[in-house]
C-alpha atoms as a PDB file:
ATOM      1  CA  UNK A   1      10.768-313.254 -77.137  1.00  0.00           C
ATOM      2  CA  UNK A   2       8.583-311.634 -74.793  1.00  0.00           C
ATOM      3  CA  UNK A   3       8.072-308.028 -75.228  1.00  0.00           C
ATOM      4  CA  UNK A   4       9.925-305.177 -72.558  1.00  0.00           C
ATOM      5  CA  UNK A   5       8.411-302.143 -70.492  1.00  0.00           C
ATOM      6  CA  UNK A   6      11.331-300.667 -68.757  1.00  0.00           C
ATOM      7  CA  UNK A   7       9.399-297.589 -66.667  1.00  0.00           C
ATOM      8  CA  UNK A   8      11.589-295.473 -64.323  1.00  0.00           C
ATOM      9  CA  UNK A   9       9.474-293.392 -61.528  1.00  0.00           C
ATOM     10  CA  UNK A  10      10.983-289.844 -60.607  1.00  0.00           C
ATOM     11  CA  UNK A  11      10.339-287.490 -58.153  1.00  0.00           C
ATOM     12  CA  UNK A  12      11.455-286.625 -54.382  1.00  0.00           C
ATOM     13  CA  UNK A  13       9.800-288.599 -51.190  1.00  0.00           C
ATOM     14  CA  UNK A  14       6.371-289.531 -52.936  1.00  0.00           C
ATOM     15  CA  UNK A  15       8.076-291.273 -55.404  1.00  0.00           C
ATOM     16  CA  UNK A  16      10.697-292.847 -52.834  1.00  0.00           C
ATOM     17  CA  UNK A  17       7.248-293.965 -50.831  1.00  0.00           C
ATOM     18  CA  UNK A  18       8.600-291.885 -48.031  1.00  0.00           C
ATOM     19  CA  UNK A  19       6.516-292.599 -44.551  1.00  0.00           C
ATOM     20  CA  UNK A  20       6.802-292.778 -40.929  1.00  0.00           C
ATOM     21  CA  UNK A  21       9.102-290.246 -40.580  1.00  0.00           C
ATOM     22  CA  UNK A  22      11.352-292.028 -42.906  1.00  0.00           C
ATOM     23  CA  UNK A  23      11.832-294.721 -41.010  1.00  0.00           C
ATOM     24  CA  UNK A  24      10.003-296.966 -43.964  1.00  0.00           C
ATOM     25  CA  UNK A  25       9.793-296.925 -47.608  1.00  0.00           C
ATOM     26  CA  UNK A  26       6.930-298.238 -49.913  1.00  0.00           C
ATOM     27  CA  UNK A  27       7.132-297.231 -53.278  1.00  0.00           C
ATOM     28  CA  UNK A  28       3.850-296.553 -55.934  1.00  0.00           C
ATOM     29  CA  UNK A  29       5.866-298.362 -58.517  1.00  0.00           C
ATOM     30  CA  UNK A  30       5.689-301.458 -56.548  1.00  0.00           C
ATOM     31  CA  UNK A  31       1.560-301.581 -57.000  1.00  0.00           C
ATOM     32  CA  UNK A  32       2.075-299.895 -60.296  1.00  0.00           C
ATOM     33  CA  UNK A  33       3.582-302.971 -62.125  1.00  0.00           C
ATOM     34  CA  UNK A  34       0.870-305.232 -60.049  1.00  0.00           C
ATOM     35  CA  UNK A  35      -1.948-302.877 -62.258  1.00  0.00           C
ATOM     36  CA  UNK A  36       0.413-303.001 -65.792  1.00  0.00           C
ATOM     37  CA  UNK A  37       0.715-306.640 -65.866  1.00  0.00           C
ATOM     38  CA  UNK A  38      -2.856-308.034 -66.545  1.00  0.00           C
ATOM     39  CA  UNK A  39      -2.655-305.224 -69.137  1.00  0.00           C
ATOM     40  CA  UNK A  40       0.396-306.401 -70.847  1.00  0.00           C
ATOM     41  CA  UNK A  41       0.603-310.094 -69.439  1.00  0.00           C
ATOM     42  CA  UNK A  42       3.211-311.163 -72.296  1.00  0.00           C
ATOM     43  CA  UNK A  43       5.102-308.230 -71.242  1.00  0.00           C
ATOM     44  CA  UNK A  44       8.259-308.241 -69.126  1.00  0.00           C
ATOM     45  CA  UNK A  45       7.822-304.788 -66.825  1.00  0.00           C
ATOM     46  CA  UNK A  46      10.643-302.972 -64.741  1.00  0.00           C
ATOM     47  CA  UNK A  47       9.746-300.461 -62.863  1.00  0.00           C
ATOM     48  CA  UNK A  48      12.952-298.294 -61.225  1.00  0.00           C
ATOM     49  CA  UNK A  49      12.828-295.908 -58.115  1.00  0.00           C
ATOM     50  CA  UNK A  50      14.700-292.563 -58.292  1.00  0.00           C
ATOM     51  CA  UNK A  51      13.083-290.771 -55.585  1.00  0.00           C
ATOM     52  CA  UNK A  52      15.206-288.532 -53.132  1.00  0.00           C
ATOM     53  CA  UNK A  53      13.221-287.157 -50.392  1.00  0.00           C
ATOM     54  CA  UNK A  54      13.257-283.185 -50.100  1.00  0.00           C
ATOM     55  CA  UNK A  55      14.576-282.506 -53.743  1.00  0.00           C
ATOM     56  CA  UNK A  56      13.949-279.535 -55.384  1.00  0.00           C
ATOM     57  CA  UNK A  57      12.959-278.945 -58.975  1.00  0.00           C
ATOM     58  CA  UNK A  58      14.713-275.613 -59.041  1.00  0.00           C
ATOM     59  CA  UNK A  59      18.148-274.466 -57.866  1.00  0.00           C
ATOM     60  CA  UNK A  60      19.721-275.546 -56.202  1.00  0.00           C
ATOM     61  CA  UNK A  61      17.695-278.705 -56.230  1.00  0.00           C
ATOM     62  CA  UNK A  62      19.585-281.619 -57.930  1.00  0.00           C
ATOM     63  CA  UNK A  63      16.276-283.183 -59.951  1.00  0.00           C
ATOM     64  CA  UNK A  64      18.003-281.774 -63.546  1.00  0.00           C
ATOM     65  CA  UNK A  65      21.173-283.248 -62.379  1.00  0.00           C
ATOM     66  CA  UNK A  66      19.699-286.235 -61.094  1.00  0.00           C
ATOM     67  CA  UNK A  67      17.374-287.077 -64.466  1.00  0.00           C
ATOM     68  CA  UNK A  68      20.273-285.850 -66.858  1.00  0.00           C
ATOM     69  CA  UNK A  69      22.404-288.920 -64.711  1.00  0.00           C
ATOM     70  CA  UNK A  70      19.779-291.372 -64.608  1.00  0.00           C
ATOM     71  CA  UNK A  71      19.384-290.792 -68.556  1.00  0.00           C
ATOM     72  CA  UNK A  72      22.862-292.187 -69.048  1.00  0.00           C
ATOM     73  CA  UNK A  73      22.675-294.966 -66.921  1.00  0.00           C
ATOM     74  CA  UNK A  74      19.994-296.826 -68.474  1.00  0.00           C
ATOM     75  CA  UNK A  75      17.670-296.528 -71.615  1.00  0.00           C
ATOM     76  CA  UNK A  76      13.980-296.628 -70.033  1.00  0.00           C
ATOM     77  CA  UNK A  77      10.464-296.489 -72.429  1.00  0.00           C
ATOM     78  CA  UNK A  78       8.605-294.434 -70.052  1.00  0.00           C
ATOM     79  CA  UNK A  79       9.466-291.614 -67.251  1.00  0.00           C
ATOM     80  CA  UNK A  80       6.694-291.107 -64.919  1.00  0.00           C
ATOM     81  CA  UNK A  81       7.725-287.313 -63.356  1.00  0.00           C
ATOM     82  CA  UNK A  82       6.400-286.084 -60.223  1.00  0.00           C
ATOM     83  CA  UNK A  83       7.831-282.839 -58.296  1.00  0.00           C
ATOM     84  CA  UNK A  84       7.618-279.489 -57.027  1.00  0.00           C
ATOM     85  CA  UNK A  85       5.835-279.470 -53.737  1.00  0.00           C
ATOM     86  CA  UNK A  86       9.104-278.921 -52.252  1.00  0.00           C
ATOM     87  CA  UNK A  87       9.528-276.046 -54.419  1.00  0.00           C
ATOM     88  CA  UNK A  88       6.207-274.625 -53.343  1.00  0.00           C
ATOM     89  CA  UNK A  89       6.930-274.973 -50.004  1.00  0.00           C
ATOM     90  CA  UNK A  90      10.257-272.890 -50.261  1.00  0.00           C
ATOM     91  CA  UNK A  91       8.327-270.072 -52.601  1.00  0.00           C
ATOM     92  CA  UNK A  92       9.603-270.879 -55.486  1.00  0.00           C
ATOM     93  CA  UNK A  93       6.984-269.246 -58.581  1.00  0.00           C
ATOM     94  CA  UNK A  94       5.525-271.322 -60.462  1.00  0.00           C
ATOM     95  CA  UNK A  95       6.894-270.017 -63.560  1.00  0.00           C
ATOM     96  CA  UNK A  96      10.412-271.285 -61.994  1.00  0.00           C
ATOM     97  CA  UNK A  97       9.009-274.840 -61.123  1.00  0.00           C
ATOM     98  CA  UNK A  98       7.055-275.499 -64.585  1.00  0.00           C
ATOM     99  CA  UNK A  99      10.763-274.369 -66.341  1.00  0.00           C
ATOM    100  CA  UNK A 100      12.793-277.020 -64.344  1.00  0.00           C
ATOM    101  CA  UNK A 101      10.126-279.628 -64.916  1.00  0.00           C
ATOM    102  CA  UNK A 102      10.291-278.766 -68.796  1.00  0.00           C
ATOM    103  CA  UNK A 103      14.566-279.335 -68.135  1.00  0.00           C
ATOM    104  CA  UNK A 104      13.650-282.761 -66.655  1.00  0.00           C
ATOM    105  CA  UNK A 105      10.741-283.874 -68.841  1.00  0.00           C
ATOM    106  CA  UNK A 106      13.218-282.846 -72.258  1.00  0.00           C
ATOM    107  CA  UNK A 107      15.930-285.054 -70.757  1.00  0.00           C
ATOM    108  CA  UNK A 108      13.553-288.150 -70.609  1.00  0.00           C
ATOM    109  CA  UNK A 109      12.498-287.099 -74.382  1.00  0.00           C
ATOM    110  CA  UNK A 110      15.336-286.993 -76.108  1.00  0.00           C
ATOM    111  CA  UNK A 111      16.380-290.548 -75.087  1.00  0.00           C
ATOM    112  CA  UNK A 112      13.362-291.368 -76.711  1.00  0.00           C
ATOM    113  CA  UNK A 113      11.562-292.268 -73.573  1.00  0.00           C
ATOM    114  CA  UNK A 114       7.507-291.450 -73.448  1.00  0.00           C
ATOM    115  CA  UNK A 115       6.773-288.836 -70.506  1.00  0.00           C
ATOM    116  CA  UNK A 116       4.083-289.081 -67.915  1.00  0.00           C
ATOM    117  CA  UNK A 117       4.035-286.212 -65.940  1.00  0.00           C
ATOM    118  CA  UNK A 118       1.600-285.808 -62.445  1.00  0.00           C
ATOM    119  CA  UNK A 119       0.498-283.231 -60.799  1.00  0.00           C
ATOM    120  CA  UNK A 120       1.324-281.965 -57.640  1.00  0.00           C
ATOM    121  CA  UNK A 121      -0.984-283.501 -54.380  1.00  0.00           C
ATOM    122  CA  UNK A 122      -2.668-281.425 -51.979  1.00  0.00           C
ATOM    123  CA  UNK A 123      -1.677-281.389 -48.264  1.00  0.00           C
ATOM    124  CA  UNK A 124      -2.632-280.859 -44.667  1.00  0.00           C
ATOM    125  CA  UNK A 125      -1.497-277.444 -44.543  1.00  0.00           C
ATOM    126  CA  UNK A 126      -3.630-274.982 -46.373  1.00  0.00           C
ATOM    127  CA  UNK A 127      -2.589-271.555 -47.333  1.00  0.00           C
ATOM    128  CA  UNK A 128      -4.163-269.243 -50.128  1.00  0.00           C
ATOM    129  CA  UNK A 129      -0.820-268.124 -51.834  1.00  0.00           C
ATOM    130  CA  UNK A 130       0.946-271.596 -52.014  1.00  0.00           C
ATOM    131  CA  UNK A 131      -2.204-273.103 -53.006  1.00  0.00           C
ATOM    132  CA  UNK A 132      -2.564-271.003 -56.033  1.00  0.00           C
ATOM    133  CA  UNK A 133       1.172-271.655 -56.736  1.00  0.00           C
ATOM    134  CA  UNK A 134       0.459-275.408 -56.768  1.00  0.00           C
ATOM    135  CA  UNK A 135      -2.669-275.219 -58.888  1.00  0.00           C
ATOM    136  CA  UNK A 136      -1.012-273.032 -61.075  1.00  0.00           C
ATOM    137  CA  UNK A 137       1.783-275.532 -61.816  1.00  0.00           C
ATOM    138  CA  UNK A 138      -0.740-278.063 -61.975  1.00  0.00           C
ATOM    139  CA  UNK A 139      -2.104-276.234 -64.868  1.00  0.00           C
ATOM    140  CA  UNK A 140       0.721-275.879 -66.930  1.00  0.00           C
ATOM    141  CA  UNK A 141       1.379-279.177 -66.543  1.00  0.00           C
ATOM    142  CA  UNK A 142      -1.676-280.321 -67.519  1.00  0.00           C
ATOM    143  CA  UNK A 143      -1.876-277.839 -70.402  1.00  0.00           C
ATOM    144  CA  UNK A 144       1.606-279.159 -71.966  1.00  0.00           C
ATOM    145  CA  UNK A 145       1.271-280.174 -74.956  1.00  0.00           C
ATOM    146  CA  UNK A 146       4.665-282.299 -76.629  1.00  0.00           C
ATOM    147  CA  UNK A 147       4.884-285.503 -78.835  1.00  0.00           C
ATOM    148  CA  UNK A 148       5.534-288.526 -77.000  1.00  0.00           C
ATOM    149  CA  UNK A 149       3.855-286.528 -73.221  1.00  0.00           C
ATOM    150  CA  UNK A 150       1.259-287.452 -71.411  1.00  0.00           C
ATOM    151  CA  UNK A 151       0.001-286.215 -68.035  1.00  0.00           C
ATOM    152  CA  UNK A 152      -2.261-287.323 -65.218  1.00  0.00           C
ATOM    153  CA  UNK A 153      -3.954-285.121 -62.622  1.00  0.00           C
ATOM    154  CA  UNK A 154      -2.849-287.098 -59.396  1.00  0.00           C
ATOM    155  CA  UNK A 155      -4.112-284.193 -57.118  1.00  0.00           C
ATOM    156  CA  UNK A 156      -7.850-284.925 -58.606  1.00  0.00           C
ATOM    157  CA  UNK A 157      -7.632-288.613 -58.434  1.00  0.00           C
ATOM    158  CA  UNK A 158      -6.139-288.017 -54.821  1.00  0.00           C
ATOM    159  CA  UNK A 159      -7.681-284.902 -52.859  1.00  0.00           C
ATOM    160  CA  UNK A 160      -7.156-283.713 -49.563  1.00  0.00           C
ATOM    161  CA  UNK A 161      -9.548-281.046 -48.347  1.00  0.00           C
ATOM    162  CA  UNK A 162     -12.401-282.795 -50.153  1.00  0.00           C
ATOM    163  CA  UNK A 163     -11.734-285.945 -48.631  1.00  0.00           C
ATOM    164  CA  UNK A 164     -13.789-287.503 -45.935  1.00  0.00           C
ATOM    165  CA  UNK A 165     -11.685-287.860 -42.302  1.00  0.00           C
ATOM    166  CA  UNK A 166     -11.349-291.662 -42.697  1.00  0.00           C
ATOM    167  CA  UNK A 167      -9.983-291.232 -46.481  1.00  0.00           C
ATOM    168  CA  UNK A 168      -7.382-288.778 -44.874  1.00  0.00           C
ATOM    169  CA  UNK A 169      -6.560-290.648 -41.974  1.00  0.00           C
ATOM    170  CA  UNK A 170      -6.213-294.160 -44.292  1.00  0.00           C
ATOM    171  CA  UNK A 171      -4.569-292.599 -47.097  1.00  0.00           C
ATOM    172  CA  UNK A 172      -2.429-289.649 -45.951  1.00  0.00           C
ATOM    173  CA  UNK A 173       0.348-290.011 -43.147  1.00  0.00           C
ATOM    174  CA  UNK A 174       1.581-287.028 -41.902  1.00  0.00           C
ATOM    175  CA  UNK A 175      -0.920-284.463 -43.717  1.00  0.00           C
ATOM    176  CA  UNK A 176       1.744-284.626 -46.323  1.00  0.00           C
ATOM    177  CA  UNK A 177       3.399-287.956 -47.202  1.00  0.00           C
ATOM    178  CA  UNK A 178       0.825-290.581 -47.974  1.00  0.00           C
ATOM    179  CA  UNK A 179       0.339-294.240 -46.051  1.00  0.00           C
ATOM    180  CA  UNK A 180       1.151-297.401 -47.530  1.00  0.00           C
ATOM    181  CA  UNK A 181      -2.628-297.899 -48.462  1.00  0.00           C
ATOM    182  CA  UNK A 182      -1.977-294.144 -49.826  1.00  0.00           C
ATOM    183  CA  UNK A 183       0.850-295.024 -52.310  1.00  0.00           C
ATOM    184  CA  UNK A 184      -0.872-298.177 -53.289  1.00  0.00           C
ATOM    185  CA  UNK A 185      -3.771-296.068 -53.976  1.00  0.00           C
ATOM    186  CA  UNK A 186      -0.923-293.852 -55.535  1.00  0.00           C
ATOM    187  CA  UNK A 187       0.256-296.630 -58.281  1.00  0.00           C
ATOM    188  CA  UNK A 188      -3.191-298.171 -58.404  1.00  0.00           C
ATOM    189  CA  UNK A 189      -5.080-294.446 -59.881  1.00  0.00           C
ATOM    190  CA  UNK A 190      -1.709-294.117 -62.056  1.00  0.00           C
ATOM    191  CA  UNK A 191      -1.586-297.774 -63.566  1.00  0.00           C
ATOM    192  CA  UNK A 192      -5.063-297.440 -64.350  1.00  0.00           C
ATOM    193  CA  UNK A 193      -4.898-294.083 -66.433  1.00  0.00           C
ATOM    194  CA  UNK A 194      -1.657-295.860 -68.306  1.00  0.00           C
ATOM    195  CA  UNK A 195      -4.011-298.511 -68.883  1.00  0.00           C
ATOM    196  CA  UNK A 196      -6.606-296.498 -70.315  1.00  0.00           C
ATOM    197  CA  UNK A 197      -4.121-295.191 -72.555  1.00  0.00           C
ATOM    198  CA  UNK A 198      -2.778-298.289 -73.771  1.00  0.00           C
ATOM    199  CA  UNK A 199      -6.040-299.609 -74.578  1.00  0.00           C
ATOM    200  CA  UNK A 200      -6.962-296.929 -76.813  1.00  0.00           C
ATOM    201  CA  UNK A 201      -3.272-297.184 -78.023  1.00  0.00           C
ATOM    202  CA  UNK A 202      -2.189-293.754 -77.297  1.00  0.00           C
ATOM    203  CA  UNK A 203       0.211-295.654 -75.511  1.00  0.00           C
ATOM    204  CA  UNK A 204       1.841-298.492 -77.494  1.00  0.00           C
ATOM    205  CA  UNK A 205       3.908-301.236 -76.186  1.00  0.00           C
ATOM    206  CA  UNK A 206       5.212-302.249 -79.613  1.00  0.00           C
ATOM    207  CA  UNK A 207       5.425-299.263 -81.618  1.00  0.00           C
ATOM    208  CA  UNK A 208       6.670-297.233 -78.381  1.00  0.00           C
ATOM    209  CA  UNK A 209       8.507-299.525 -76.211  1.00  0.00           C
ATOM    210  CA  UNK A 210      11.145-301.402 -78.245  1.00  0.00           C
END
């Protein structure tokens, strides 16, 4: 019997592939399980979408309600978690945002689910207070240290400001939402750092994934 990789991706629009205005939808999942399966080619993969476009981490954002749900529905061996630029963009602190992602990310854990959590892209809009609230958050996340968590640095593997014009323009849709090209990119950058880590078996299909 062929071996199972059931991966649910949650987050607001980014994860939902949000674009256009919201007239279209093109999920990073979908190239994400195009990267996994060379990796793991005797491995069936499922990769669910629980994205909700303008969902907050904090109150009165629904993403504890929404995870705590999802967690019932379905038994999944990995969470990839990716949220609070809303939350920036309403004030919240980062304090408050790095709290509610601990909420979530515990959720996913005590199922006995593996956590990958991302950090938080850059944008169009550039101001010196909310981008020191995002990098902030970015920290902690990146600084979390759990059994059974991992995180990725999504805003360095997908920059804004530093980008050249025609990266921007191919990659990023709105200044804030990202292209199709740009969530392909998206589940391209985060396939390949899960398949780093499952090649040097800090991620393990059979002893994690049953």
């Amino acid at each position: 019997m062929a071996e199972k990789l059931s991966i649910l991706c949650f987050g607001d629009s980014l994860t939902a592939g949000y674009y256009n205005y919201g007239e279209h939808y093109h999920p990073y999942a979908e190239k994400l399980k195009e990267i996994l399966q060379p990796v793991l080619p005797t491995t069936e993969i499922t990769t669910d979408v629980a994205g909700l476009p303008g969902d907050l981490v904090c109150s009165p954002g629904l993403f504890v309600s929404r995870i705590s749900e999802q967690m019932t529905k379905k038994r999944y061996d990995l969470v990839i978690f990716l949220g609070g630029r809303n939350d920036i963009g309403y004030g919240k602190s980062s304090d408050n945002i790095y709290d509610g992602l601990k909420k979530c990310w515990m959720m996913a854990l005590t199922t006995g689910a593996k956590v990958l959590a991302l950090t938080i892209l850059d944008c169009a809009a550039k101001f010196a207070r909310t981008d020191e609230n995002r990098n902030e958050v970015n920290r902690l996340i990146l600084a979390h240290q759990e059994d059974r968590f991992f995180a990725f640095d999504l805003c360095a593997a997908i920059p804004y400001h530093s980008a050249s014009k025609e990266f921007q323009n191919k990659i990023f849709d709105d200044g804030l939402h990202l292209t199709p090209d740009g969530y392909d990119l998206m589940g391209e950058v985060i396939g390949e750092h899960m398949a780093g880590l499952l090649r040097t078996s800090a991620l393990s299909v059979s002893s994690g994934y049953e």
